[in-house]
PDB file of N, CA and C in Angstrom:
ATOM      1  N   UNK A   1     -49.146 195.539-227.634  1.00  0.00           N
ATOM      2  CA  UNK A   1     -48.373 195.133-226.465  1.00  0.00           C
ATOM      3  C   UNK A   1     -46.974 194.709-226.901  1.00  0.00           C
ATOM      4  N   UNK A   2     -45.824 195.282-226.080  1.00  0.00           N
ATOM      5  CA  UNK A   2     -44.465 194.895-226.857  1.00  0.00           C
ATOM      6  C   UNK A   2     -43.845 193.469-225.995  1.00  0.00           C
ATOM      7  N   UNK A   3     -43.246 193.394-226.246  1.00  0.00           N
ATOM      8  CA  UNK A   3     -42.278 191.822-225.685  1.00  0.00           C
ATOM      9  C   UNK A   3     -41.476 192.343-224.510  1.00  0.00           C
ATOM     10  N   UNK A   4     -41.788 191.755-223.454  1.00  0.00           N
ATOM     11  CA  UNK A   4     -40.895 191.737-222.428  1.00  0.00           C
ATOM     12  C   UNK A   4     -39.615 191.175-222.340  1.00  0.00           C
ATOM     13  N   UNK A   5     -38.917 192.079-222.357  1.00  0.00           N
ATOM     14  CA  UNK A   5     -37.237 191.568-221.920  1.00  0.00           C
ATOM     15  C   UNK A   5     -36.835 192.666-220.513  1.00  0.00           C
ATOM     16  N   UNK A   6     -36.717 191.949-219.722  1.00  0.00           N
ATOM     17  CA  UNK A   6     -36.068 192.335-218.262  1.00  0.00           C
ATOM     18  C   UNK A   6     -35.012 193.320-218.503  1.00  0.00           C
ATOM     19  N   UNK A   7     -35.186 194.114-217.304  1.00  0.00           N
ATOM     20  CA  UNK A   7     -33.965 195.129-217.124  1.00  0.00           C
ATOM     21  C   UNK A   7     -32.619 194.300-217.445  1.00  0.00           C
ATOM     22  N   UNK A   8     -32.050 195.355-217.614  1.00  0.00           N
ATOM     23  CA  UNK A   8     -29.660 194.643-217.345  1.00  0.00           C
ATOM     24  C   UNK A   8     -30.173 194.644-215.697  1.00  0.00           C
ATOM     25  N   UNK A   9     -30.600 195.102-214.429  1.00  0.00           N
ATOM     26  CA  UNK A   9     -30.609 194.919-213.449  1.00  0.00           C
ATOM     27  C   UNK A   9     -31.193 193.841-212.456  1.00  0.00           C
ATOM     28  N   UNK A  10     -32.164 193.455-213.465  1.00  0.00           N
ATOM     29  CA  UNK A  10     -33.137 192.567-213.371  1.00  0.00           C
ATOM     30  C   UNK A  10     -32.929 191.020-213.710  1.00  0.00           C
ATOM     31  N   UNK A  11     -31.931 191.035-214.595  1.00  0.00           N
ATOM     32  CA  UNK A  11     -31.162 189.521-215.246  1.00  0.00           C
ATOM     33  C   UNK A  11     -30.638 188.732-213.929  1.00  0.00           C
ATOM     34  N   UNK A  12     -31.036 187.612-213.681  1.00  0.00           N
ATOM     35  CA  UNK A  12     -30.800 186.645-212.675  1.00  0.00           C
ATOM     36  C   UNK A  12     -30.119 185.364-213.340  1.00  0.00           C
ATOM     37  N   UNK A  13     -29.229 184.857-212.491  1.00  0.00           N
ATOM     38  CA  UNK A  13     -28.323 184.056-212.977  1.00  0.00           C
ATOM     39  C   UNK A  13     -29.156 182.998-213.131  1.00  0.00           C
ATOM     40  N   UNK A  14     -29.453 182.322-212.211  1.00  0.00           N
ATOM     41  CA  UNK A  14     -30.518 181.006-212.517  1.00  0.00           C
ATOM     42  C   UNK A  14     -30.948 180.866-213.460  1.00  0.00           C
ATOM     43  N   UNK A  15     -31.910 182.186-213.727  1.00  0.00           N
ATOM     44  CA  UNK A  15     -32.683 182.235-215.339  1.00  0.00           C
ATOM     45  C   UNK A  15     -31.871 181.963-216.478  1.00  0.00           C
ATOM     46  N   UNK A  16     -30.778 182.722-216.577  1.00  0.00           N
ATOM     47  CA  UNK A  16     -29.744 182.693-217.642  1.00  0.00           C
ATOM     48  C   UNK A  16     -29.304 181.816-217.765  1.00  0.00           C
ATOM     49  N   UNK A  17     -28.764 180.556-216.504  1.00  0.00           N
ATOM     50  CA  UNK A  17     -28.545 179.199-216.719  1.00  0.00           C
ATOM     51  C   UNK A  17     -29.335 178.214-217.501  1.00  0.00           C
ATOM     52  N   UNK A  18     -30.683 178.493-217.237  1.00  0.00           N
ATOM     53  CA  UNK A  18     -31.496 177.804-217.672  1.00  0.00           C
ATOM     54  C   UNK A  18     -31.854 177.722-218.960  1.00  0.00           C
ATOM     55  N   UNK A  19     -31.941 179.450-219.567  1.00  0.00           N
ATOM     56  CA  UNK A  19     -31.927 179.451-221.050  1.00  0.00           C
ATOM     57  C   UNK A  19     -30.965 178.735-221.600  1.00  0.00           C
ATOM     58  N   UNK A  20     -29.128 178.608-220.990  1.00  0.00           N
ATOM     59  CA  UNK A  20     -28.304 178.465-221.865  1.00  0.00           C
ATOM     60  C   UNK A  20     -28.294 176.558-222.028  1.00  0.00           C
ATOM     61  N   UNK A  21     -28.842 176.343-221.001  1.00  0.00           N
ATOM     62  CA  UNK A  21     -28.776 174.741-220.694  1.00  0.00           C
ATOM     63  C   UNK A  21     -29.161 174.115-221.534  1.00  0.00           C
ATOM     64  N   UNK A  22     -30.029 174.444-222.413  1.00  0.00           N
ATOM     65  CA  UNK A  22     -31.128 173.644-223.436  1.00  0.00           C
ATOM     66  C   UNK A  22     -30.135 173.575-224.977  1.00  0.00           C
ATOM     67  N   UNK A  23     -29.529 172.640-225.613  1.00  0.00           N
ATOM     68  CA  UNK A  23     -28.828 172.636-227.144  1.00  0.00           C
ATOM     69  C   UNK A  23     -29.547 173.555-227.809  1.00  0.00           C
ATOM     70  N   UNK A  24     -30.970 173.115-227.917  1.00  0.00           N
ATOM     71  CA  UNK A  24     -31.259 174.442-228.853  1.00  0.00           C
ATOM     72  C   UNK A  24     -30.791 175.815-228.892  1.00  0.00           C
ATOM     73  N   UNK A  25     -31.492 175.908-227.809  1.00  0.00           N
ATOM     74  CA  UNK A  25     -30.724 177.479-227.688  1.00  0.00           C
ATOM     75  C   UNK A  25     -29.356 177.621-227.336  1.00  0.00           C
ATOM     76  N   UNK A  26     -28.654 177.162-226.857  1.00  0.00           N
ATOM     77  CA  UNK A  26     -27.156 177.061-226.909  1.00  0.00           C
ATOM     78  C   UNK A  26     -26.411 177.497-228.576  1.00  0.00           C
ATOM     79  N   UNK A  27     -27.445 176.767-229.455  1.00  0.00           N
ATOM     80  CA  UNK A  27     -26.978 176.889-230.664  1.00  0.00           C
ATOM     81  C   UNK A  27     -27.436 178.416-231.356  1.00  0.00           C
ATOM     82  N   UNK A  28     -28.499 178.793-230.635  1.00  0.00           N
ATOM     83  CA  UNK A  28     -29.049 180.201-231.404  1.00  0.00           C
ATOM     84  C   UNK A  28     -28.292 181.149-231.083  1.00  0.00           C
ATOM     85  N   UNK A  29     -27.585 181.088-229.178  1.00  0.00           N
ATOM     86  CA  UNK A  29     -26.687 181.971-228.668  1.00  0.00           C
ATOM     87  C   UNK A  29     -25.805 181.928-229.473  1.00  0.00           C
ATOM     88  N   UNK A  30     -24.778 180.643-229.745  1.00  0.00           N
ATOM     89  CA  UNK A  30     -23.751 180.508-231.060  1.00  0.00           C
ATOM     90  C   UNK A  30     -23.956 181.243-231.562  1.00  0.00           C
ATOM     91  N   UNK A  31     -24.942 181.094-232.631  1.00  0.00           N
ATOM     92  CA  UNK A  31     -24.752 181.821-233.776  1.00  0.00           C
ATOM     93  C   UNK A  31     -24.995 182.886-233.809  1.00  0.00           C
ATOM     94  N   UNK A  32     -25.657 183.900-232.613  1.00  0.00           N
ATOM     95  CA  UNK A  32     -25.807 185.409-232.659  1.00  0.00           C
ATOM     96  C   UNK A  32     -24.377 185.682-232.106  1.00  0.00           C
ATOM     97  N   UNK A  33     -23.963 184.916-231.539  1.00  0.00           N
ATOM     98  CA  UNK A  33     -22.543 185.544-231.001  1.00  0.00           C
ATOM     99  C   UNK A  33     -21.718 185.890-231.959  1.00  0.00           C
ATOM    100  N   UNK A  34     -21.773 184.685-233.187  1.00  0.00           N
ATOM    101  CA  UNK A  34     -20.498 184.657-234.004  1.00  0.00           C
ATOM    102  C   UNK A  34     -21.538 186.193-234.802  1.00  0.00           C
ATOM    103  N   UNK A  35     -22.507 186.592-235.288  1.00  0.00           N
ATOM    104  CA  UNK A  35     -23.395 187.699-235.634  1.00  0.00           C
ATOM    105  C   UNK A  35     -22.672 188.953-234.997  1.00  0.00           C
ATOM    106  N   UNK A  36     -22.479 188.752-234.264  1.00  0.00           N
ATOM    107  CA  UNK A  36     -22.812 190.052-232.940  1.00  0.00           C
ATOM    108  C   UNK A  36     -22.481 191.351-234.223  1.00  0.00           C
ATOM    109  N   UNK A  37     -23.132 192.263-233.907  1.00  0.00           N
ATOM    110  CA  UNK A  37     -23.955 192.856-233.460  1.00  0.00           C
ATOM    111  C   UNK A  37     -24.981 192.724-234.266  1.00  0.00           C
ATOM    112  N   UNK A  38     -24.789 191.943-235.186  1.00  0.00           N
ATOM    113  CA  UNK A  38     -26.179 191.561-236.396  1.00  0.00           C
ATOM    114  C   UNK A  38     -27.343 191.080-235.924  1.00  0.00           C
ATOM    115  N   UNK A  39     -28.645 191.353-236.310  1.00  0.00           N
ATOM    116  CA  UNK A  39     -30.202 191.066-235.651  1.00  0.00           C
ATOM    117  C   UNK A  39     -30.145 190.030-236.600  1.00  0.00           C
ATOM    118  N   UNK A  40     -30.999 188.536-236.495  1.00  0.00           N
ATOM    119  CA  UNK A  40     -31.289 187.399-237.219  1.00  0.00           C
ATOM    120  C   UNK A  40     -32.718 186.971-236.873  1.00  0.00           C
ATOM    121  N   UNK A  41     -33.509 187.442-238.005  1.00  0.00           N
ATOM    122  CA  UNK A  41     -35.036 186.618-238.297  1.00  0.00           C
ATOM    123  C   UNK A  41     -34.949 185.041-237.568  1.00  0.00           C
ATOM    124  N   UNK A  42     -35.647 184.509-236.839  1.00  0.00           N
ATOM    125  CA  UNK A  42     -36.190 183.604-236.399  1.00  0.00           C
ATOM    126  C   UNK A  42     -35.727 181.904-236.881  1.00  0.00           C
ATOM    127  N   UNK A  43     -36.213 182.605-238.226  1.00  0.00           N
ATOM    128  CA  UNK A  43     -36.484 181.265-239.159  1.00  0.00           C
ATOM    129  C   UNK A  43     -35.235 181.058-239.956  1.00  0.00           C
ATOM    130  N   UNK A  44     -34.085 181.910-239.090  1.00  0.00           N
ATOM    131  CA  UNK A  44     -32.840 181.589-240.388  1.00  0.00           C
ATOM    132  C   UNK A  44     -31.891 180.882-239.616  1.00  0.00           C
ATOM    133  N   UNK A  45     -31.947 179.948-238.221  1.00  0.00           N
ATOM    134  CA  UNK A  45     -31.427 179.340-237.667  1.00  0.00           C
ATOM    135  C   UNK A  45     -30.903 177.741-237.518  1.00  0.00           C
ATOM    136  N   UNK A  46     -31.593 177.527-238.878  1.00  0.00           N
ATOM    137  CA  UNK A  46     -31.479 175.917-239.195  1.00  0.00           C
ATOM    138  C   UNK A  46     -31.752 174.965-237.845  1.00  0.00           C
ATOM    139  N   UNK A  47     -32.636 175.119-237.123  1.00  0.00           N
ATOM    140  CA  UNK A  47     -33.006 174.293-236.277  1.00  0.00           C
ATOM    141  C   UNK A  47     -34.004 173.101-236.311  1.00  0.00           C
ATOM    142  N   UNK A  48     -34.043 172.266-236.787  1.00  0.00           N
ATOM    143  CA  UNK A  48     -35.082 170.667-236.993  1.00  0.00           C
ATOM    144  C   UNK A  48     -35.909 170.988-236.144  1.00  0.00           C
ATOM    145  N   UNK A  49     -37.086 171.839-235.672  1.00  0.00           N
ATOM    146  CA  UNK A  49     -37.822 171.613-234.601  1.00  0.00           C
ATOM    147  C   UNK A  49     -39.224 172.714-235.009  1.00  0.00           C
ATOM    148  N   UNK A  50     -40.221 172.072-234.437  1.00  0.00           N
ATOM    149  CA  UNK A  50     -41.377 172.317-234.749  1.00  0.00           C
ATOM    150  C   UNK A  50     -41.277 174.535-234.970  1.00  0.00           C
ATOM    151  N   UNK A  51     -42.359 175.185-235.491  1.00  0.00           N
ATOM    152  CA  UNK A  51     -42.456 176.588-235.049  1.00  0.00           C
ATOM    153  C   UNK A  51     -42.983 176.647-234.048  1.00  0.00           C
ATOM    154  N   UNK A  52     -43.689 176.064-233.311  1.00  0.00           N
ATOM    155  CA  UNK A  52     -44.158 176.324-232.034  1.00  0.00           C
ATOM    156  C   UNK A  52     -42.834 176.083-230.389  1.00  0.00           C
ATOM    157  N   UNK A  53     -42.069 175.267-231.183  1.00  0.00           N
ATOM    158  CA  UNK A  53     -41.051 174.909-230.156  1.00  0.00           C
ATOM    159  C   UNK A  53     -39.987 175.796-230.466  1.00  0.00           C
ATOM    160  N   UNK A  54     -40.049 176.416-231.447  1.00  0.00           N
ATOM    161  CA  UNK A  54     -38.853 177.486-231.871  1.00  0.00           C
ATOM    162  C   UNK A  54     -39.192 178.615-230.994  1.00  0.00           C
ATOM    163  N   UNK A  55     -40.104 178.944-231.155  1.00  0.00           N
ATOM    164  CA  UNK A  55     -41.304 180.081-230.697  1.00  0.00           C
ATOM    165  C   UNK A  55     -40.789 180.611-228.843  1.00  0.00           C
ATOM    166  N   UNK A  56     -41.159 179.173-228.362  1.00  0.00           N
ATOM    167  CA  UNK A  56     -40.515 178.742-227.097  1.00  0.00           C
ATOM    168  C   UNK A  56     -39.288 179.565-226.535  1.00  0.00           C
ATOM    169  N   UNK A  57     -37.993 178.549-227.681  1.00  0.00           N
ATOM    170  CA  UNK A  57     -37.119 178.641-227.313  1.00  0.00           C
ATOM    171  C   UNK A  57     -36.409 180.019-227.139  1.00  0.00           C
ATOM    172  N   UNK A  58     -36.634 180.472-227.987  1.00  0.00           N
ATOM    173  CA  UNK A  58     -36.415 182.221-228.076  1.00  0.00           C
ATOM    174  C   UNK A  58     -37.207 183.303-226.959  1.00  0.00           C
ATOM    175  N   UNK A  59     -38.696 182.634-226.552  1.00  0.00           N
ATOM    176  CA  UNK A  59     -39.285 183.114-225.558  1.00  0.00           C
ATOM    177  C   UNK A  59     -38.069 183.074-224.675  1.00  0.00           C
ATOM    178  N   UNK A  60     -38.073 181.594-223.896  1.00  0.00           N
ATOM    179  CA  UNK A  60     -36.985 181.567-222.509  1.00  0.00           C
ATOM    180  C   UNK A  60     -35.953 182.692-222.762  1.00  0.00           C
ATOM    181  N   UNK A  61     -35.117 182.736-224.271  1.00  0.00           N
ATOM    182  CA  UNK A  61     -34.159 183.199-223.800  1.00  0.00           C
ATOM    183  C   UNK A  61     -34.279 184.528-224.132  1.00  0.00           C
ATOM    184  N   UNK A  62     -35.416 185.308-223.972  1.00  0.00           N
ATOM    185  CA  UNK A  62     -35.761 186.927-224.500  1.00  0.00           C
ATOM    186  C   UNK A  62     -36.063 187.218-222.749  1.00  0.00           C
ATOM    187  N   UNK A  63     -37.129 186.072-222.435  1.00  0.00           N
ATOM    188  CA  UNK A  63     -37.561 186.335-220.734  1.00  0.00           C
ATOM    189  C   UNK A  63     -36.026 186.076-219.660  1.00  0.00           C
ATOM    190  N   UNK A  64     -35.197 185.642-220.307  1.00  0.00           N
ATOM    191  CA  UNK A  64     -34.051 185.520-219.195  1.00  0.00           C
ATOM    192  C   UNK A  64     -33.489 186.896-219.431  1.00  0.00           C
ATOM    193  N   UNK A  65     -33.147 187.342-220.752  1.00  0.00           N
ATOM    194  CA  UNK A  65     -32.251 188.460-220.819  1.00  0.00           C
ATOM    195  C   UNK A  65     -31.511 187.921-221.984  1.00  0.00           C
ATOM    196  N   UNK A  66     -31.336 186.674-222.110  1.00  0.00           N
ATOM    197  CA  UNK A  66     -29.973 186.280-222.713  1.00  0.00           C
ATOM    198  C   UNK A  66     -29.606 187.398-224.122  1.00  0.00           C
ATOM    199  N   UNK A  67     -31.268 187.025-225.031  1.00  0.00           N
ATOM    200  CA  UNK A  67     -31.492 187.819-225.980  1.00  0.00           C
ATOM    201  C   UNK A  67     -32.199 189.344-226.270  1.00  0.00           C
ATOM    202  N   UNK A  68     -32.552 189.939-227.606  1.00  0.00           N
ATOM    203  CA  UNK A  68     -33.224 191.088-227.226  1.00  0.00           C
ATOM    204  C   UNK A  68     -33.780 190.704-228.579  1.00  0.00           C
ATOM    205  N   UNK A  69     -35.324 190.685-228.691  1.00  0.00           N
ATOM    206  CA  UNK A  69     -36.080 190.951-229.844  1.00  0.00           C
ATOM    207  C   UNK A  69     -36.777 191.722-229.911  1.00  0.00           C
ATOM    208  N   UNK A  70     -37.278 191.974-231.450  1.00  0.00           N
ATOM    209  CA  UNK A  70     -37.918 193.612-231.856  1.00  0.00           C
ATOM    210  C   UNK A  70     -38.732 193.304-233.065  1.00  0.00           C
ATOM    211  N   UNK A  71     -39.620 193.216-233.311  1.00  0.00           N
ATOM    212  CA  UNK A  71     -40.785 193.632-234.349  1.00  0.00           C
ATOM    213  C   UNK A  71     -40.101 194.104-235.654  1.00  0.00           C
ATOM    214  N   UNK A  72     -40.141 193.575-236.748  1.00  0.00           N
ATOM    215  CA  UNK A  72     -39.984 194.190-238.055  1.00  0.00           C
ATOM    216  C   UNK A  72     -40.590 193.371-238.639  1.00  0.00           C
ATOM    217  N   UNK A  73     -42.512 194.033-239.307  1.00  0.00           N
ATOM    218  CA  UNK A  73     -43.291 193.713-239.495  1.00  0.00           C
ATOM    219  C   UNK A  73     -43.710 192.232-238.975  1.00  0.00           C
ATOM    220  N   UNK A  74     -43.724 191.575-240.620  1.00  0.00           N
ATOM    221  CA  UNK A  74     -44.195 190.242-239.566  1.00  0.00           C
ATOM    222  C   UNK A  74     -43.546 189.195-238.740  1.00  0.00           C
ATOM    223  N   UNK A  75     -41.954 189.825-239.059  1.00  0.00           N
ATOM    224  CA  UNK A  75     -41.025 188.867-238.393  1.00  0.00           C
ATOM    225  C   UNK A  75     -40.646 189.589-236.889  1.00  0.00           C
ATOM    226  N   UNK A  76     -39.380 188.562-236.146  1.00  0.00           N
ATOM    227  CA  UNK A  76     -38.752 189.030-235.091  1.00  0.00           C
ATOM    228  C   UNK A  76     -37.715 189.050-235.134  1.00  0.00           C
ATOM    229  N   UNK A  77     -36.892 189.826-234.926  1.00  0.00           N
ATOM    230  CA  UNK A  77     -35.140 190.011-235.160  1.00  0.00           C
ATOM    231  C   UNK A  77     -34.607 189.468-233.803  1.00  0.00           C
ATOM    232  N   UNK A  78     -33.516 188.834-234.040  1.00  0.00           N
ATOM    233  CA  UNK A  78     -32.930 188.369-232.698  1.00  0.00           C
ATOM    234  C   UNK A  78     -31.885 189.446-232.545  1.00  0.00           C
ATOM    235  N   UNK A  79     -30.839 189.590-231.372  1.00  0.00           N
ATOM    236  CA  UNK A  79     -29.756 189.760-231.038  1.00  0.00           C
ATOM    237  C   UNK A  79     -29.322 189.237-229.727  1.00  0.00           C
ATOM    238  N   UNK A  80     -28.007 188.898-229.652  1.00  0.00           N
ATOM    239  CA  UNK A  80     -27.698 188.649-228.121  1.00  0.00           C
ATOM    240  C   UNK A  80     -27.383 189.771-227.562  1.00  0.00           C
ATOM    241  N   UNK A  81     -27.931 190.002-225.785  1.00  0.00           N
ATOM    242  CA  UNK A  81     -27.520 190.966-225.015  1.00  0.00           C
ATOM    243  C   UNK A  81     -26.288 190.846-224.943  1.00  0.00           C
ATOM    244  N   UNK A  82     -25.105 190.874-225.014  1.00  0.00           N
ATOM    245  CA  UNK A  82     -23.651 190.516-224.686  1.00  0.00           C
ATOM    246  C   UNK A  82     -23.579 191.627-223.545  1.00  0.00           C
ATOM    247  N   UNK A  83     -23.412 192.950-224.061  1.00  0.00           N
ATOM    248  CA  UNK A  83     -22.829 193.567-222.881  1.00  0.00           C
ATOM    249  C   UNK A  83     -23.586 193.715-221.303  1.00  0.00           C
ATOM    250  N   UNK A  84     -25.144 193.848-221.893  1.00  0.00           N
ATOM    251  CA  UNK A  84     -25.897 193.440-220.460  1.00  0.00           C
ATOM    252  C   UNK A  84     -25.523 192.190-219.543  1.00  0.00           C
ATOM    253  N   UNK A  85     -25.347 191.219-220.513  1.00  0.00           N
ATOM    254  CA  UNK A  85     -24.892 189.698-219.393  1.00  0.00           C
ATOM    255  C   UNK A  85     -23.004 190.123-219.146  1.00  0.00           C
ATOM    256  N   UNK A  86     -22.409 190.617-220.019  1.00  0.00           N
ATOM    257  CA  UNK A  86     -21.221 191.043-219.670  1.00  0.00           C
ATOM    258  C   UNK A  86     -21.227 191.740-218.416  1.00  0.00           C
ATOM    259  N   UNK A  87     -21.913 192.781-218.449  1.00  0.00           N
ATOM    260  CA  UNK A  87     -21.894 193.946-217.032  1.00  0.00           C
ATOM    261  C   UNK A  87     -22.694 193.617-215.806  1.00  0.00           C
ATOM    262  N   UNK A  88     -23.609 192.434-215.483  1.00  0.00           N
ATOM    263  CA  UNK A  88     -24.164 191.790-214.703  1.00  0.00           C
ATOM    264  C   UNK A  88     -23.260 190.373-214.574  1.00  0.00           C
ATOM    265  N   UNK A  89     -22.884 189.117-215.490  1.00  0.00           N
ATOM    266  CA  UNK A  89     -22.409 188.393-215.030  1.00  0.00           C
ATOM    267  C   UNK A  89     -21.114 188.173-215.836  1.00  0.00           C
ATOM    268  N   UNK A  90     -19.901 188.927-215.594  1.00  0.00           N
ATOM    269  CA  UNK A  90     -18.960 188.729-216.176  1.00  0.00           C
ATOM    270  C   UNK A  90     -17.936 187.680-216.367  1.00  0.00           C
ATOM    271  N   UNK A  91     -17.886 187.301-217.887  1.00  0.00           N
ATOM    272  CA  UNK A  91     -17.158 186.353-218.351  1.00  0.00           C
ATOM    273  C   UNK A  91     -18.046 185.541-218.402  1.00  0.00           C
ATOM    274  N   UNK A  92     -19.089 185.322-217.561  1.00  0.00           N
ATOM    275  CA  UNK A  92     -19.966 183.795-218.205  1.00  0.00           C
ATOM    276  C   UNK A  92     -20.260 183.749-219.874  1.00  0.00           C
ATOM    277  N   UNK A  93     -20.493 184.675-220.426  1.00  0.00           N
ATOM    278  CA  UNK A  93     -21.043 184.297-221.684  1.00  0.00           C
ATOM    279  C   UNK A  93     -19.826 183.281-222.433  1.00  0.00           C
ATOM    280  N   UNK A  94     -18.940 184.500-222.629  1.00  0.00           N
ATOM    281  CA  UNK A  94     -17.572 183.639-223.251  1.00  0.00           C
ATOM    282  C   UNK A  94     -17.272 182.448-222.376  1.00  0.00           C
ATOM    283  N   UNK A  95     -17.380 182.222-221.550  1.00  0.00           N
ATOM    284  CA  UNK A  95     -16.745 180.988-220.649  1.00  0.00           C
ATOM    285  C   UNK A  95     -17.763 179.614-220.991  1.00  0.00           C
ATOM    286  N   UNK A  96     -19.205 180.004-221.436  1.00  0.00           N
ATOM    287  CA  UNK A  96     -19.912 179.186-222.129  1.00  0.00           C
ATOM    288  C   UNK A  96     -19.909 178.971-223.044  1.00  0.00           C
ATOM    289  N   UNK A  97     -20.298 179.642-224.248  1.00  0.00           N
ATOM    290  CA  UNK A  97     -19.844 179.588-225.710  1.00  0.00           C
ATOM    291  C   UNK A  97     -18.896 178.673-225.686  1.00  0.00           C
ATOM    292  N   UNK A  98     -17.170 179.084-224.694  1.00  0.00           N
ATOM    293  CA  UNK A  98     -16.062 178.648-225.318  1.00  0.00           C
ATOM    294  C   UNK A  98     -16.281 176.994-224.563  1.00  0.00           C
ATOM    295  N   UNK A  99     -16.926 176.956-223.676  1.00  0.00           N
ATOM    296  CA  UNK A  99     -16.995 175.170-223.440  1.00  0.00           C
ATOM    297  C   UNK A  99     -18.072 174.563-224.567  1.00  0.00           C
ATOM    298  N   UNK A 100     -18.973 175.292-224.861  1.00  0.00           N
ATOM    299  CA  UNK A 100     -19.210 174.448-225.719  1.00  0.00           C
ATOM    300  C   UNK A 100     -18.883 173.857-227.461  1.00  0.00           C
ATOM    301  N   UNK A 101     -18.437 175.295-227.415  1.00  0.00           N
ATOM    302  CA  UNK A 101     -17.509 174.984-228.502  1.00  0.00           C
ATOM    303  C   UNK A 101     -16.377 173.788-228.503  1.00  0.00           C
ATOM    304  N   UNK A 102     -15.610 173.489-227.332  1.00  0.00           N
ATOM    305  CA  UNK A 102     -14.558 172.522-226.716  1.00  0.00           C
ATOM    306  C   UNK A 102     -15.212 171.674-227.059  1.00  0.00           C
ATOM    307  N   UNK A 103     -16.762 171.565-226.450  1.00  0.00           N
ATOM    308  CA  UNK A 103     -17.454 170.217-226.266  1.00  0.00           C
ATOM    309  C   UNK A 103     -18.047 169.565-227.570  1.00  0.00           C
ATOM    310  N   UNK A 104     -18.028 170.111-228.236  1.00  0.00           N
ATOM    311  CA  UNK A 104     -18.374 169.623-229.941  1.00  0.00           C
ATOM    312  C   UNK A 104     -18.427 171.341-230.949  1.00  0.00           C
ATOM    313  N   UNK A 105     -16.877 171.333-231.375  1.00  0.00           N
ATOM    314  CA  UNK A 105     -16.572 172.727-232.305  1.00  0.00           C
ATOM    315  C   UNK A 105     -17.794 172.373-233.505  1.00  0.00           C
ATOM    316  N   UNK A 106     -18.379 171.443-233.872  1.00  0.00           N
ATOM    317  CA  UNK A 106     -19.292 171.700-235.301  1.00  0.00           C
ATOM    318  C   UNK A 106     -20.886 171.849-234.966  1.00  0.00           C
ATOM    319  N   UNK A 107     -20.562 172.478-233.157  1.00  0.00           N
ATOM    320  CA  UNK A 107     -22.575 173.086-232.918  1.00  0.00           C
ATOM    321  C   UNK A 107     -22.746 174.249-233.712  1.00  0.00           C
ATOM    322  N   UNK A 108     -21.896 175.417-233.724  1.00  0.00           N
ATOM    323  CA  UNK A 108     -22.036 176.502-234.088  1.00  0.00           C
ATOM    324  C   UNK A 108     -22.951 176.439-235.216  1.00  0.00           C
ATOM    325  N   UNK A 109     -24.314 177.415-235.561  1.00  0.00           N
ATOM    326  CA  UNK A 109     -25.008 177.359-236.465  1.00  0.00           C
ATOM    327  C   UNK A 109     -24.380 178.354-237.172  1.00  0.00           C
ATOM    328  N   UNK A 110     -24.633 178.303-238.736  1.00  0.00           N
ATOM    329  CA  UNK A 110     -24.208 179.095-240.013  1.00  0.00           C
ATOM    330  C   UNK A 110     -25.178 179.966-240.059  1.00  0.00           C
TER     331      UNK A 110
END
């Protein structure tokens, strides 16, 4: 059975709010952004938080759209959708990123 990630047609703003709302993931978006177009294993995100709550967090934001993951063996590769949330809700991505960056420049994960 593969992982559900929603159509580009299917991405709803609410949802996408919701993924981005949470620090954690705020910080995973960061750092795939500053990535883009690079895929990032799971576990290379320096996040203090349990694997089961990591697990989570990447769920919400694979089921919103935000992200896109894929199977390589036993791991999961991240990427951010950029141009799907670009061509459905334009300018939000950058308009987030760049406030939160404003709001404390040393979230960005390495």
């Amino acid at each position: 059975m593969g992982l559900y990630h929603p159509s580009r047609e299917d991405l709803e703003l609410p949802a996408v709010l919701h993924a981005l709302s949470d620090p954690h993931r705020l910080r995973i978006v960061q750092a795939l952004a500053e990535e883009h177009p690079k895929a990032r294993r799971c576990g290379t995100f320096g996040l203090d938080v349990s694997k089961s709550t990591l697990t989570h967090h990447f769920r919400v934001l694979r089921e919103a759209g935000v992200i896109e993951q894929r199977i390589d063996g036993t791991a999961k590769l991240n990427s951010l959708r950029r141009e799907d949330l670009e061509s459905r809700f334009g300018g939000l991505l950058d308009a987030v990123l760049e406030s939160a960056t404003a709001a404390d420049p040393t979230s960005a994960v390495a």
